[in-house]
N, C-alpha and C. Protein backbone atom coordinates (compact mmCIF):
# COMPACT_ATOMS: atom_id res chain seq x y z
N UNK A 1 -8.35 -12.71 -8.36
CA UNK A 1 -7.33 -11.85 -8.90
C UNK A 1 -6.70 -11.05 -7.76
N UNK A 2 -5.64 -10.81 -7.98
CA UNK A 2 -4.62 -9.86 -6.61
C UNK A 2 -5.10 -8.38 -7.46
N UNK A 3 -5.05 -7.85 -6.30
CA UNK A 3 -4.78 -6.11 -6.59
C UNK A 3 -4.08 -5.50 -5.34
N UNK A 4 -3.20 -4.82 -6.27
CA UNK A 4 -2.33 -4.05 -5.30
C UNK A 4 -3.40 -2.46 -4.78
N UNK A 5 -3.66 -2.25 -3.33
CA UNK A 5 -4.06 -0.93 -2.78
C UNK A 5 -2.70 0.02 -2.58
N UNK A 6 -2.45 0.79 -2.97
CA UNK A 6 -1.63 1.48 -3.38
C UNK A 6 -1.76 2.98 -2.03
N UNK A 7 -1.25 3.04 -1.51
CA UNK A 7 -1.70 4.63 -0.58
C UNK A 7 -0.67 5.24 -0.63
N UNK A 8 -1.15 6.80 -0.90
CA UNK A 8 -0.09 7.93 -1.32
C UNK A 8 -0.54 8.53 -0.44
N UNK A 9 0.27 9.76 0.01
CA UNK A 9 -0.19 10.56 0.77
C UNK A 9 1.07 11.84 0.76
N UNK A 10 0.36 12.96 1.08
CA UNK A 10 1.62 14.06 0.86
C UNK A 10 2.40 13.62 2.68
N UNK A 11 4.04 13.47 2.02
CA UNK A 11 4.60 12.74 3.13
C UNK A 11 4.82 13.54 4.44
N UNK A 12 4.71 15.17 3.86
CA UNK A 12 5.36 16.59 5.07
C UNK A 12 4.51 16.29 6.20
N UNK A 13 3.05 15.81 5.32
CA UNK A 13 1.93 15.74 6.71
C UNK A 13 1.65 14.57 7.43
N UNK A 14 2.30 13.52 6.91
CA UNK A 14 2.06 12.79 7.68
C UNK A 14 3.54 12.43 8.84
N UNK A 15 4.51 13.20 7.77
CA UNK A 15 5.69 13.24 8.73
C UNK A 15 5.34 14.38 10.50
N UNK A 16 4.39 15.07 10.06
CA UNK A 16 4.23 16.50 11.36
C UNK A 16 3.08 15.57 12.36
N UNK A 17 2.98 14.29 12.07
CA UNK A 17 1.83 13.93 12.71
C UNK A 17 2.36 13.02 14.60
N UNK A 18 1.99 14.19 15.57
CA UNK A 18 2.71 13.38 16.54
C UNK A 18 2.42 11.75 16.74
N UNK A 19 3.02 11.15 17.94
CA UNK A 19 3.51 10.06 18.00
C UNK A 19 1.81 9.64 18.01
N UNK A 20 0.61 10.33 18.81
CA UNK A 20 -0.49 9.70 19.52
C UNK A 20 -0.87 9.32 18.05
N UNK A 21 -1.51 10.98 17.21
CA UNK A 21 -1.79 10.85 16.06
C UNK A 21 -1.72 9.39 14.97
N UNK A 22 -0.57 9.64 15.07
CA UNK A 22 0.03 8.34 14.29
C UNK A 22 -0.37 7.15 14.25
N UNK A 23 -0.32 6.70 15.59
CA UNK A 23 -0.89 4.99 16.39
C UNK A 23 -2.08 5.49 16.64
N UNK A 24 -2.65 6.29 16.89
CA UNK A 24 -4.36 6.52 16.17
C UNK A 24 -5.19 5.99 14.55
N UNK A 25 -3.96 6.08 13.77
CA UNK A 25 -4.33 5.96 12.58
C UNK A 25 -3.91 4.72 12.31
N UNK A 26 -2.85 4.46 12.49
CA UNK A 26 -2.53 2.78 12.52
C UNK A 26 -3.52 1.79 13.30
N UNK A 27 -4.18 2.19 14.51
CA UNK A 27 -4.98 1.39 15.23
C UNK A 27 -6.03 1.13 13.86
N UNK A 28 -6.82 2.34 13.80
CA UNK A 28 -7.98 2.34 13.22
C UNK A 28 -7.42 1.74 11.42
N UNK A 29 -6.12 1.51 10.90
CA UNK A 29 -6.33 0.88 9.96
C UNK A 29 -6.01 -0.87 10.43
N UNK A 30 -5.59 -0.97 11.29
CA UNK A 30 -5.91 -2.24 11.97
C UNK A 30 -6.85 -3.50 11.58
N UNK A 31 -7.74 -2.39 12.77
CA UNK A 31 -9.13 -2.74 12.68
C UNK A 31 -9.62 -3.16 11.72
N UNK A 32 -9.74 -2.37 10.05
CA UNK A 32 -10.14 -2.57 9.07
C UNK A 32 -9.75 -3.39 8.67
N UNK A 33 -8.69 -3.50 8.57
CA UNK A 33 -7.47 -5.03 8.34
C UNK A 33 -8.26 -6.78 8.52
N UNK A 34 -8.12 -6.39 10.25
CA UNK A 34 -8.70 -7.44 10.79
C UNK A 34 -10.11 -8.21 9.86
N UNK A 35 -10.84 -8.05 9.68
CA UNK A 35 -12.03 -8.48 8.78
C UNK A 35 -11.60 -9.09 7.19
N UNK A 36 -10.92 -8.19 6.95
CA UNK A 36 -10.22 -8.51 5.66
C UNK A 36 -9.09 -9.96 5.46
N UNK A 37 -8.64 -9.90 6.55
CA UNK A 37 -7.88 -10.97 6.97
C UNK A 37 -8.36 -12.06 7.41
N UNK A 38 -9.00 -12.33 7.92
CA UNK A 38 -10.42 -13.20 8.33
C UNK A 38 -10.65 -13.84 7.22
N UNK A 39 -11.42 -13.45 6.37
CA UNK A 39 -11.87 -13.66 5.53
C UNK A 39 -11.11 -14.01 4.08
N UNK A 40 -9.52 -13.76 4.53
CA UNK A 40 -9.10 -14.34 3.52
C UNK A 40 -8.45 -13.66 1.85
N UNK A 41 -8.67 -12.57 2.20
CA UNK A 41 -8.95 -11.77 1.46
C UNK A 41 -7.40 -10.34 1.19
N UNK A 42 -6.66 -10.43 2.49
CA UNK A 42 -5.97 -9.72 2.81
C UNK A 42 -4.23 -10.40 2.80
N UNK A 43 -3.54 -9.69 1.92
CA UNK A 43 -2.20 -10.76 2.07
C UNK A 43 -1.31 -9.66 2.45
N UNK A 44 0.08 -9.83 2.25
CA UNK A 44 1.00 -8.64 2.92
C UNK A 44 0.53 -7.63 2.61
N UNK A 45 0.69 -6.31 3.86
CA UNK A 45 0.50 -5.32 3.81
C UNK A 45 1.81 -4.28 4.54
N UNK A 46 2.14 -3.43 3.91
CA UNK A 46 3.41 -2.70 4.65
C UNK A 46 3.25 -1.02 4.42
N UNK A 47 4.03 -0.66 5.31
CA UNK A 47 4.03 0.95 5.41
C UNK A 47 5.64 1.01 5.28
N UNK A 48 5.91 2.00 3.87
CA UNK A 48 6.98 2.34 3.40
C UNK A 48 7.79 3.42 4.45
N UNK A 49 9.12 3.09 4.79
CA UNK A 49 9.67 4.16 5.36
C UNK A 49 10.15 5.68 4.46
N UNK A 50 10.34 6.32 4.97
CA UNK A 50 10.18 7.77 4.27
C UNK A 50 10.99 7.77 3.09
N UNK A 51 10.19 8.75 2.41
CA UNK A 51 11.54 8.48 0.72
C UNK A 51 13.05 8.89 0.81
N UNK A 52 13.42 9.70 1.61
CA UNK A 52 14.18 10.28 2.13
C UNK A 52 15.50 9.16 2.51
N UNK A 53 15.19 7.80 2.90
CA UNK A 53 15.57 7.10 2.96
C UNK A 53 16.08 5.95 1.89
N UNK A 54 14.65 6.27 0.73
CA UNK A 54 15.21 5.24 -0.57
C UNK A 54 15.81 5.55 -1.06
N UNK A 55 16.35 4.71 -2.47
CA UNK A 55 17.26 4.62 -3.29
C UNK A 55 16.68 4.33 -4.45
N UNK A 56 16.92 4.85 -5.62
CA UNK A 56 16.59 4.37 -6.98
C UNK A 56 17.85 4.09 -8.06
N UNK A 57 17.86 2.69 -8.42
CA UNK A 57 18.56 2.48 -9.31
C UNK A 57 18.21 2.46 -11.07
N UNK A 58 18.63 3.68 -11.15
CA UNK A 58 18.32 3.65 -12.90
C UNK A 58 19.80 3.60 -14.07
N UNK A 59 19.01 3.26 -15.07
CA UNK A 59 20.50 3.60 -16.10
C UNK A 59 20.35 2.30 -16.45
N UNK A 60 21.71 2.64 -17.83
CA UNK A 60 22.22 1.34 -18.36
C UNK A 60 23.26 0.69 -17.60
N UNK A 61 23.18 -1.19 -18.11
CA UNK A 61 23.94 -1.72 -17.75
C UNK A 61 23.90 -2.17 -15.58
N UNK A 62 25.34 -1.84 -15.22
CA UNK A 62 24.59 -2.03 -13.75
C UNK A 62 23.95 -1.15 -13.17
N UNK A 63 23.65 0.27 -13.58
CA UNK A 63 22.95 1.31 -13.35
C UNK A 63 23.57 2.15 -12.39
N UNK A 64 23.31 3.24 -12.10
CA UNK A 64 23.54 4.08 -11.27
C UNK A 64 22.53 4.23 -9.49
N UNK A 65 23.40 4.17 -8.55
CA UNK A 65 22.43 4.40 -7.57
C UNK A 65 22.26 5.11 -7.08
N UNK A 66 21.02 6.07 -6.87
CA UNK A 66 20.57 7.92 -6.61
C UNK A 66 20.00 7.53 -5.12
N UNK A 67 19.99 8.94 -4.56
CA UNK A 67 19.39 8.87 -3.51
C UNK A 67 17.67 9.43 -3.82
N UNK A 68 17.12 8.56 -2.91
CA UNK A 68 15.13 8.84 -3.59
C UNK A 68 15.08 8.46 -4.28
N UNK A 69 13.53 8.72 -4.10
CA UNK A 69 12.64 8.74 -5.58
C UNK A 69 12.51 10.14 -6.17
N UNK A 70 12.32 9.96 -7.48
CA UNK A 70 12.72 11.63 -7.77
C UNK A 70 10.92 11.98 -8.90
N UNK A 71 10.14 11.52 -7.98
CA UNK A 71 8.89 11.85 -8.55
C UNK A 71 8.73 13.33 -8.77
N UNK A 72 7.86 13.64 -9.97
CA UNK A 72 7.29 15.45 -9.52
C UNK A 72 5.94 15.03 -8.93
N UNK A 73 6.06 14.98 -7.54
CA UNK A 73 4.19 15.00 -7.14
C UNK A 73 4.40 15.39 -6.08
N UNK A 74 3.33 15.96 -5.30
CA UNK A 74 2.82 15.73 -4.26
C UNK A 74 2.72 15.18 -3.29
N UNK A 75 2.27 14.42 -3.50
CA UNK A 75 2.04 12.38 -3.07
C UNK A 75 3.18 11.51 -3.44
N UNK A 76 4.12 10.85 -2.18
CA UNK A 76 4.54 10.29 -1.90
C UNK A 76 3.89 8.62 -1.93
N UNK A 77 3.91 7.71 -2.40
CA UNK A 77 3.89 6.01 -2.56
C UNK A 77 4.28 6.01 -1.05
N UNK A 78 3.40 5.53 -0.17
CA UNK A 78 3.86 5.35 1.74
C UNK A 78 3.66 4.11 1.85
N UNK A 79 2.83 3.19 1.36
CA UNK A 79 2.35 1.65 1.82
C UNK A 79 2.22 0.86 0.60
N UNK A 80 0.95 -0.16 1.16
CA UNK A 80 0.62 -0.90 -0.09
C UNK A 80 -0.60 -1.91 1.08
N UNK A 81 -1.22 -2.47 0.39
CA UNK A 81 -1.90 -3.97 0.71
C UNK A 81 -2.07 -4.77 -0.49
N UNK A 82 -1.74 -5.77 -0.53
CA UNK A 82 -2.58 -6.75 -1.50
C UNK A 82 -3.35 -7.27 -1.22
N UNK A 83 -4.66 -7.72 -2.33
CA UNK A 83 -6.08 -8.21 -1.15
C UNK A 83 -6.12 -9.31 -3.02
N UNK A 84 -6.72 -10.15 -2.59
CA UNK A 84 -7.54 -11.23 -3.43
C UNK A 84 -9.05 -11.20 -3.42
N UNK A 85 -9.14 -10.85 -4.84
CA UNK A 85 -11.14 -10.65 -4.70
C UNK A 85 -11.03 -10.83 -6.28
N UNK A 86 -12.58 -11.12 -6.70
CA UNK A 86 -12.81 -11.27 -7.91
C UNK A 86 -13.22 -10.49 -9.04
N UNK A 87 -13.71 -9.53 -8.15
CA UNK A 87 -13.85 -8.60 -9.02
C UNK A 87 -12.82 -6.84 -8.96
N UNK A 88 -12.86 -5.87 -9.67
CA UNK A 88 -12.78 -4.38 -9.55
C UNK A 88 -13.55 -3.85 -8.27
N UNK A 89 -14.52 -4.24 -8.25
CA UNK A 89 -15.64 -3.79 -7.28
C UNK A 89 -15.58 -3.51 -5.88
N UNK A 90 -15.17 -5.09 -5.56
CA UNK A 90 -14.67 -5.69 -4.70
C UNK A 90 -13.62 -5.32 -4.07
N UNK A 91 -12.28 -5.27 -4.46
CA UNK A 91 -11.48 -4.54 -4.20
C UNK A 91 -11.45 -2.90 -4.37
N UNK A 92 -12.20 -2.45 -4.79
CA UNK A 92 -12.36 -0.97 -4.54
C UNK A 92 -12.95 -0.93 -3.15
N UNK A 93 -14.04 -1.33 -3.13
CA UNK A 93 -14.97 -1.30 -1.36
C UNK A 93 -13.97 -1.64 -1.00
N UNK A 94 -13.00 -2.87 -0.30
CA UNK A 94 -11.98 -2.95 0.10
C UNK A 94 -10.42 -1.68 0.76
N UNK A 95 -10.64 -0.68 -0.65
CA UNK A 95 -10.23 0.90 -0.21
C UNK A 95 -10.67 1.48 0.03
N UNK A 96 -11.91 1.50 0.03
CA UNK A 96 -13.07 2.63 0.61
C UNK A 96 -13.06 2.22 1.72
N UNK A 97 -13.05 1.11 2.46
CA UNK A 97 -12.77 0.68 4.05
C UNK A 97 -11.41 1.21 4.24
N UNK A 98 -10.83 1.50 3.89
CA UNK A 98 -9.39 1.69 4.39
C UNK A 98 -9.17 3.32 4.67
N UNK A 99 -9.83 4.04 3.39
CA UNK A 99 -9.69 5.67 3.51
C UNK A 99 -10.69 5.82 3.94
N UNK A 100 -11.84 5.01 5.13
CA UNK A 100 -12.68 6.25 5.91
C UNK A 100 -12.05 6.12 7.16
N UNK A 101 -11.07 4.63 7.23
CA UNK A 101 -9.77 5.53 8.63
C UNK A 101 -8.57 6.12 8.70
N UNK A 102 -8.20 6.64 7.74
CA UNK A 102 -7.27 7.49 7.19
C UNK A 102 -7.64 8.12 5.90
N UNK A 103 -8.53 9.44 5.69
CA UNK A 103 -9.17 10.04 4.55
C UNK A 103 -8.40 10.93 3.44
N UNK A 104 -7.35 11.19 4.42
CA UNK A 104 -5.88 11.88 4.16
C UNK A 104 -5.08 11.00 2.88
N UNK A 105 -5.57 9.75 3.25
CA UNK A 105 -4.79 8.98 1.52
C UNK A 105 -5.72 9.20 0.26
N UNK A 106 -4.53 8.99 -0.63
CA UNK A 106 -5.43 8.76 -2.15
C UNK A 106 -4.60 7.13 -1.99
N UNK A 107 -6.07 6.58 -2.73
CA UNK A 107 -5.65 5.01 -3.01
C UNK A 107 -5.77 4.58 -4.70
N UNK A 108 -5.04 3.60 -5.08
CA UNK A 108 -4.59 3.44 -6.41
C UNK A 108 -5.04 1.92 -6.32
N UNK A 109 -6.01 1.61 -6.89
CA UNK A 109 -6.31 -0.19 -6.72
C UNK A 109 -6.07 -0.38 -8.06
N UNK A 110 -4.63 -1.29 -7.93
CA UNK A 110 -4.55 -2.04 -9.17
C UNK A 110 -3.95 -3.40 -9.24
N UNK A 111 -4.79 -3.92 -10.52
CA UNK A 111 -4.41 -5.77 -10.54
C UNK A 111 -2.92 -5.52 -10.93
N UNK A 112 -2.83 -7.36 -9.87
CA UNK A 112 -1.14 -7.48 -10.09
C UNK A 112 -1.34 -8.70 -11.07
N UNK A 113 -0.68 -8.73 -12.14
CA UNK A 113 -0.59 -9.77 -13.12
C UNK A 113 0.41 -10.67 -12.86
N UNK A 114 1.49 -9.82 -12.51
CA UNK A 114 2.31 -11.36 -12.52
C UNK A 114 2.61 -11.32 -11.04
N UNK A 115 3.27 -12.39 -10.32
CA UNK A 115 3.57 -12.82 -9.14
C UNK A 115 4.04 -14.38 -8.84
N UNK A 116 4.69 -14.00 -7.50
CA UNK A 116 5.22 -15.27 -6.60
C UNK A 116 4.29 -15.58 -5.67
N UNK A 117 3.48 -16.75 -5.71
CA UNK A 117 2.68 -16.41 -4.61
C UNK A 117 3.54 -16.69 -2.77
N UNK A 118 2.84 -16.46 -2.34
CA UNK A 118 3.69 -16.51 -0.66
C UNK A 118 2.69 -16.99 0.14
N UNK A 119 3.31 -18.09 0.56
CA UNK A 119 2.21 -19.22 1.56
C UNK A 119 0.98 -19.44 1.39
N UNK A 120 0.84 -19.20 -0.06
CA UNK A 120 -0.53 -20.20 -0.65
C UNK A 120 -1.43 -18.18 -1.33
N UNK A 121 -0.58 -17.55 -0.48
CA UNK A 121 -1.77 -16.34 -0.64
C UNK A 121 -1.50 -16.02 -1.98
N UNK A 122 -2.61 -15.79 -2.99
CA UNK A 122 -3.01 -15.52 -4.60
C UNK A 122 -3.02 -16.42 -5.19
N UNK A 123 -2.90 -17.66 -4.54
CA UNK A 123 -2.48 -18.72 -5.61
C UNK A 123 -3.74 -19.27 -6.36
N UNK A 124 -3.44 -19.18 -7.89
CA UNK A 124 -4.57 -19.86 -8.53
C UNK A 124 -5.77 -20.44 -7.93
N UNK A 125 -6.77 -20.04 -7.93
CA UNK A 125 -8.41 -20.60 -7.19
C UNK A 125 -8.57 -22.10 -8.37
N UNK A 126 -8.70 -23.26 -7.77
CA UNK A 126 -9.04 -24.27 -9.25
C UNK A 126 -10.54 -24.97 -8.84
């Protein structure tokens, strides 16, 4: 089964984080990566550019296009990974590797039901 890892994080702080900081934290989620990927387990993974930058299209018809996201939270949606595992379990340990190198996220592990798969990754196990 796919599950989407979901990482939020309040964006002010990770925006104040200098350049070293930063590629400190990217190294060390790397790393974690690496194993996961190996093994097969790990499919696209991306780091969202700032909301500040998105766009949301809502409404009827062709909709309207706003600037942002216009969440009430805290926590900003910054990334994502998708990982393939069989169980809940599985993919939870999977985020628990991820937030002991960046502890600063909250992670959201949830199954993706529907999908395209992309170069074989999620595709039906037979």
């Amino acid at each position: 089964m796919l599950y989407a890892i979901l990482a939020y994080h309040v964006e002010d702080e990770i925006l104040c984080w200098t350049a070293e900081q930063d590629a400190a934290v990217v190294a060390k989620v790397i790393e974690v990566q690496a194993p996961l990927r190996a093994s097969g387990h790990l499919g696209p993974a991306a780091r969202l550019d700032e909301t500040r930058k998105a766009h949301t299209l809502r409404g009827p018809g062709a909709g309207m296009v706003l600037d942002g996201p216009f969440a009430e939270t805290k926590e900003q949606l910054l990334g994502f990974h998708l990982v393939d595992y069989d169980t809940d379990e599985e993919a939870i340990a999977a985020a628990r590797k991820l937030r002991e190198v960046n502890p600063s996220a909250v992670y959201e592990i949830r199954p993706v039901m529907l999908y395209v798969p992309a170069d074989g990754f999620g595709a039906t196990k037979g």
